[in-house]
Protein backbone atom coordinates (compact mmCIF):
# COMPACT_ATOMS: atom_id res chain seq x y z
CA UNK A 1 26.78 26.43 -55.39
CA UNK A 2 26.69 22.82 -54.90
CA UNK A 3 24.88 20.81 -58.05
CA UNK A 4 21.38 19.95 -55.87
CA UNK A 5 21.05 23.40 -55.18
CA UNK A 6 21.51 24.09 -58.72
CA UNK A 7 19.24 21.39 -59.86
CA UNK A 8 16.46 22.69 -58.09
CA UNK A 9 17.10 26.18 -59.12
CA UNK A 10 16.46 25.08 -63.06
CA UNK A 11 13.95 23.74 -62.22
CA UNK A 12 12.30 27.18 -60.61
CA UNK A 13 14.15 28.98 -63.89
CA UNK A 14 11.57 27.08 -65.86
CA UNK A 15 8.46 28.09 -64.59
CA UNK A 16 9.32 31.31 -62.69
CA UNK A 17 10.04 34.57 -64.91
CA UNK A 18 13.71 35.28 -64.65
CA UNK A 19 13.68 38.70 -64.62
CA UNK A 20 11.44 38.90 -61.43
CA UNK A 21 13.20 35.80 -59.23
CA UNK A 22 15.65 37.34 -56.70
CA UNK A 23 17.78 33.81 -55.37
CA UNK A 24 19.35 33.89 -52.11
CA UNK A 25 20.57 31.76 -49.82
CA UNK A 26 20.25 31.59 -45.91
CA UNK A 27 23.81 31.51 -45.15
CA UNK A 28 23.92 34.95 -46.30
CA UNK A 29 21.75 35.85 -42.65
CA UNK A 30 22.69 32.32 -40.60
CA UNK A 31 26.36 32.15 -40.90
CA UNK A 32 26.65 35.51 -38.80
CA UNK A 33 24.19 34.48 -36.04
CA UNK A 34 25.93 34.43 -33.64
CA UNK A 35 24.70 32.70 -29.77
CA UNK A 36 23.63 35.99 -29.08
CA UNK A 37 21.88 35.98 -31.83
CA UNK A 38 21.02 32.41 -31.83
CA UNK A 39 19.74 33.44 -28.11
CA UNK A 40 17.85 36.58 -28.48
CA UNK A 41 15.67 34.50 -31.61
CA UNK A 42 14.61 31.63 -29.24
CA UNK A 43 13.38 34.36 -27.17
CA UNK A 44 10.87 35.12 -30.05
CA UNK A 45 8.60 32.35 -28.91
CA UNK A 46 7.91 30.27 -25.48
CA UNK A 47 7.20 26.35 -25.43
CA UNK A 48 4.19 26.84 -24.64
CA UNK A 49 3.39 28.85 -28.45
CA UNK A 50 5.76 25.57 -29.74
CA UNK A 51 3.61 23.27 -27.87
CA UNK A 52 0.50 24.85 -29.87
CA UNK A 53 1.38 23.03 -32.72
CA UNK A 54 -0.43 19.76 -33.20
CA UNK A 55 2.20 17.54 -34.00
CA UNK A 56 4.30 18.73 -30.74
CA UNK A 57 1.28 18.63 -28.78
CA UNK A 58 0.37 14.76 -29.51
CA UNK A 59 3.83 14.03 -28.96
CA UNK A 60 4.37 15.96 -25.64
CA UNK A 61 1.31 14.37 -24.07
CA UNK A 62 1.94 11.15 -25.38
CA UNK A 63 5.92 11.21 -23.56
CA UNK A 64 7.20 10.95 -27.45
CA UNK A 65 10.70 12.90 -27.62
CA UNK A 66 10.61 16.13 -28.76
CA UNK A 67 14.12 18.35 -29.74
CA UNK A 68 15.39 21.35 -28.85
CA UNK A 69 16.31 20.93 -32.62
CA UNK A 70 12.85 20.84 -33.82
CA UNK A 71 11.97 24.26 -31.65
CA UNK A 72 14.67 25.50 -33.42
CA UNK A 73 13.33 25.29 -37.43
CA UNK A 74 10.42 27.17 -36.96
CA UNK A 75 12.34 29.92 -35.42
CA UNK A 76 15.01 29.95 -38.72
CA UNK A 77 12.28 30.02 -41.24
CA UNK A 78 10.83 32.88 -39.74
CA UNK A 79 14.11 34.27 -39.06
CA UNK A 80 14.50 33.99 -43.05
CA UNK A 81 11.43 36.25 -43.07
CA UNK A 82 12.99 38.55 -40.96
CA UNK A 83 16.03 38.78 -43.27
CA UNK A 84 14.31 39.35 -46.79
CA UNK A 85 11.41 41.40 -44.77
CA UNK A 86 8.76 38.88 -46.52
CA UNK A 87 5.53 40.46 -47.19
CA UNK A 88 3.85 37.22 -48.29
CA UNK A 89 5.15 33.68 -47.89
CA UNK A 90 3.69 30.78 -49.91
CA UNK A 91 4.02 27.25 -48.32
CA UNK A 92 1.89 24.14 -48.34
CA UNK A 93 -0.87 23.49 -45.94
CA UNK A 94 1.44 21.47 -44.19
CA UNK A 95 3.73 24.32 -43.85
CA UNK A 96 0.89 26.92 -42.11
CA UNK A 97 2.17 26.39 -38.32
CA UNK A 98 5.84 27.45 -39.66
CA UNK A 99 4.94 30.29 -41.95
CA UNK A 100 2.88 31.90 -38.42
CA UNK A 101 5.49 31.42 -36.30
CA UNK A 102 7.32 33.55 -39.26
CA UNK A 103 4.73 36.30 -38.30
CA UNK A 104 5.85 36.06 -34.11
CA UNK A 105 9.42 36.29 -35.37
CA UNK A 106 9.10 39.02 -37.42
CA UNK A 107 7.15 41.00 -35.07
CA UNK A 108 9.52 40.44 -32.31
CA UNK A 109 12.11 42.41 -34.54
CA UNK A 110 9.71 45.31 -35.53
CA UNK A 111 8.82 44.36 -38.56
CA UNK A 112 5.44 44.24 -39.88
CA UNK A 113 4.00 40.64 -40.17
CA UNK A 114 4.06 38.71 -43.30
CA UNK A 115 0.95 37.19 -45.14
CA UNK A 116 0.84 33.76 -44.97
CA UNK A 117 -0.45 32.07 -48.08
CA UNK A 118 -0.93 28.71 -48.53
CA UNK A 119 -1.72 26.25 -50.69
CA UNK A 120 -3.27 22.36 -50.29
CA UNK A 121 -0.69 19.55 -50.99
CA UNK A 122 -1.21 17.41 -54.26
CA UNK A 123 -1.53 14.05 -53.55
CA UNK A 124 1.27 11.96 -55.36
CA UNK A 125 1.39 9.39 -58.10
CA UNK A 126 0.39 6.90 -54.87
CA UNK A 127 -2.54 8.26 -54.53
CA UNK A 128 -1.82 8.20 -50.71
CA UNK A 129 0.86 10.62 -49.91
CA UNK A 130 1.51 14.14 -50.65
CA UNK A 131 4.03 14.22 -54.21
CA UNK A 132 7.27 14.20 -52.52
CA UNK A 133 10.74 13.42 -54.09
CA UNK A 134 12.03 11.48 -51.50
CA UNK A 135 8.88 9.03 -51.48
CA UNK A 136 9.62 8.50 -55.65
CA UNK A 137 5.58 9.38 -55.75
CA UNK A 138 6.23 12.94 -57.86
CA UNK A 139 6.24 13.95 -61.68
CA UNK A 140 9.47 15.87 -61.88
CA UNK A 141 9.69 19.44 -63.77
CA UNK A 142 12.20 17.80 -65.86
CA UNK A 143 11.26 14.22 -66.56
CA UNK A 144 10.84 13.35 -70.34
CA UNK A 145 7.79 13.87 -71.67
CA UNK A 146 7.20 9.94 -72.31
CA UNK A 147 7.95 9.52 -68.33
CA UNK A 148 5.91 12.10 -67.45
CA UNK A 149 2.77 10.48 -69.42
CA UNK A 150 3.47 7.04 -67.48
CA UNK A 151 3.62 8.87 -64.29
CA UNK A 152 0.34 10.70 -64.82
CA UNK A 153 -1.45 7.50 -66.21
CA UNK A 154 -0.44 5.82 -62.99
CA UNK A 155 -2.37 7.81 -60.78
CA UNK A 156 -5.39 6.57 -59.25
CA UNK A 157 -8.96 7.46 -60.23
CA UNK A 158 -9.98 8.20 -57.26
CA UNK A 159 -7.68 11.08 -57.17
CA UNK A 160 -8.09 12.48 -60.52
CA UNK A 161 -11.01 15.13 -59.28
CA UNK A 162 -7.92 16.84 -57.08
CA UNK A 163 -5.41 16.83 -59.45
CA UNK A 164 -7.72 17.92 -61.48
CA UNK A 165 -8.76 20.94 -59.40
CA UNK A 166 -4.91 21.17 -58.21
CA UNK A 167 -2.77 21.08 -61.67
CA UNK A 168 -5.55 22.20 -64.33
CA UNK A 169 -6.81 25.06 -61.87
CA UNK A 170 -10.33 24.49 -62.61
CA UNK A 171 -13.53 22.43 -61.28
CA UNK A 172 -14.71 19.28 -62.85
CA UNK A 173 -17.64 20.51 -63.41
CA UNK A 174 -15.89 22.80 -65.66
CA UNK A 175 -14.32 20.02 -68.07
């Protein structure tokens, strides 16, 4: 397992009960999908289901490029499904349009379709973007505790009634 993969995975191990988390990876399904394979899963869904998408939709009537590539994650992720025969997927919000076209896949191989669960994005230490590693606008799981205090003292008021809601799990009105 490469070290990222690993990193992430401690992370998980420290808020996740160990002897309930089953790991695995997609290579264990991907690797042997073969264009057959590859083939009879883009016949899962048509452009025009792709095209439902809002992002895809802006872009196709605005002339913006849009890849075969992109067409193509949607139809993995649900292939995952497929694979581990997901009852219930949790995503972000942002993730919803992916986590359906999970239910199309899985349908399309007779299985039952998955619950889609999903849950709103916390805004980051910004206070303009969704917490994201790659913008360097997150409070890691394994920052030191001083760092994590500066991060959390950093974010903006006017976000504080969300992350409130978000990371304490209860209402303001609650205190």
């Amino acid at each position: 397992m490469n070290s990222y993969a690993e990193s992430v995975l401690s992370q998980f191990r420290k808020v996740l009960l160990e002897d309930n988390l089953e790991i695995r990876r997609n290579s264990e399904w991907l690797a042997d999908l073969d264009m057959y394979g590859l083939l009879e899963l883009t016949s899962a869904a048509t452009v025009a289901q792709m095209l439902e998408r809002s992002d895809f939709a802006k872009r196709y009537q605005s002339g913006s490029p849009i890849s075969v590539m992109e067409f193509l994650y949607p139809l993995l992720q649900g292939y995952d499904s497929v694979a581990v025969e997901a009852d219930v997927e949790l995503g972000g919000s942002d993730q919803l349009w992916n986590l359906m076209m999970g239910r199309v896949v899985q349908e399309r191989y007779g299985q039952e379709a998955q619950v889609a669960m999903t849950m709103p994005l916390l805004v980051g230490t910004d206070g303009v973007n969704k917490m994201s590693q790659s913008l360097g606008n997150y409070i890691g799981v394994e920052d030191e505790p001083g760092e994590m205090f500066g991060k959390t003292m950093s974010i903006p008021d006017e976000t504080m009634t969300q992350w409130f809601r978000l990371a304490a799990d209860r209402d303001v009105d609650e205190g």
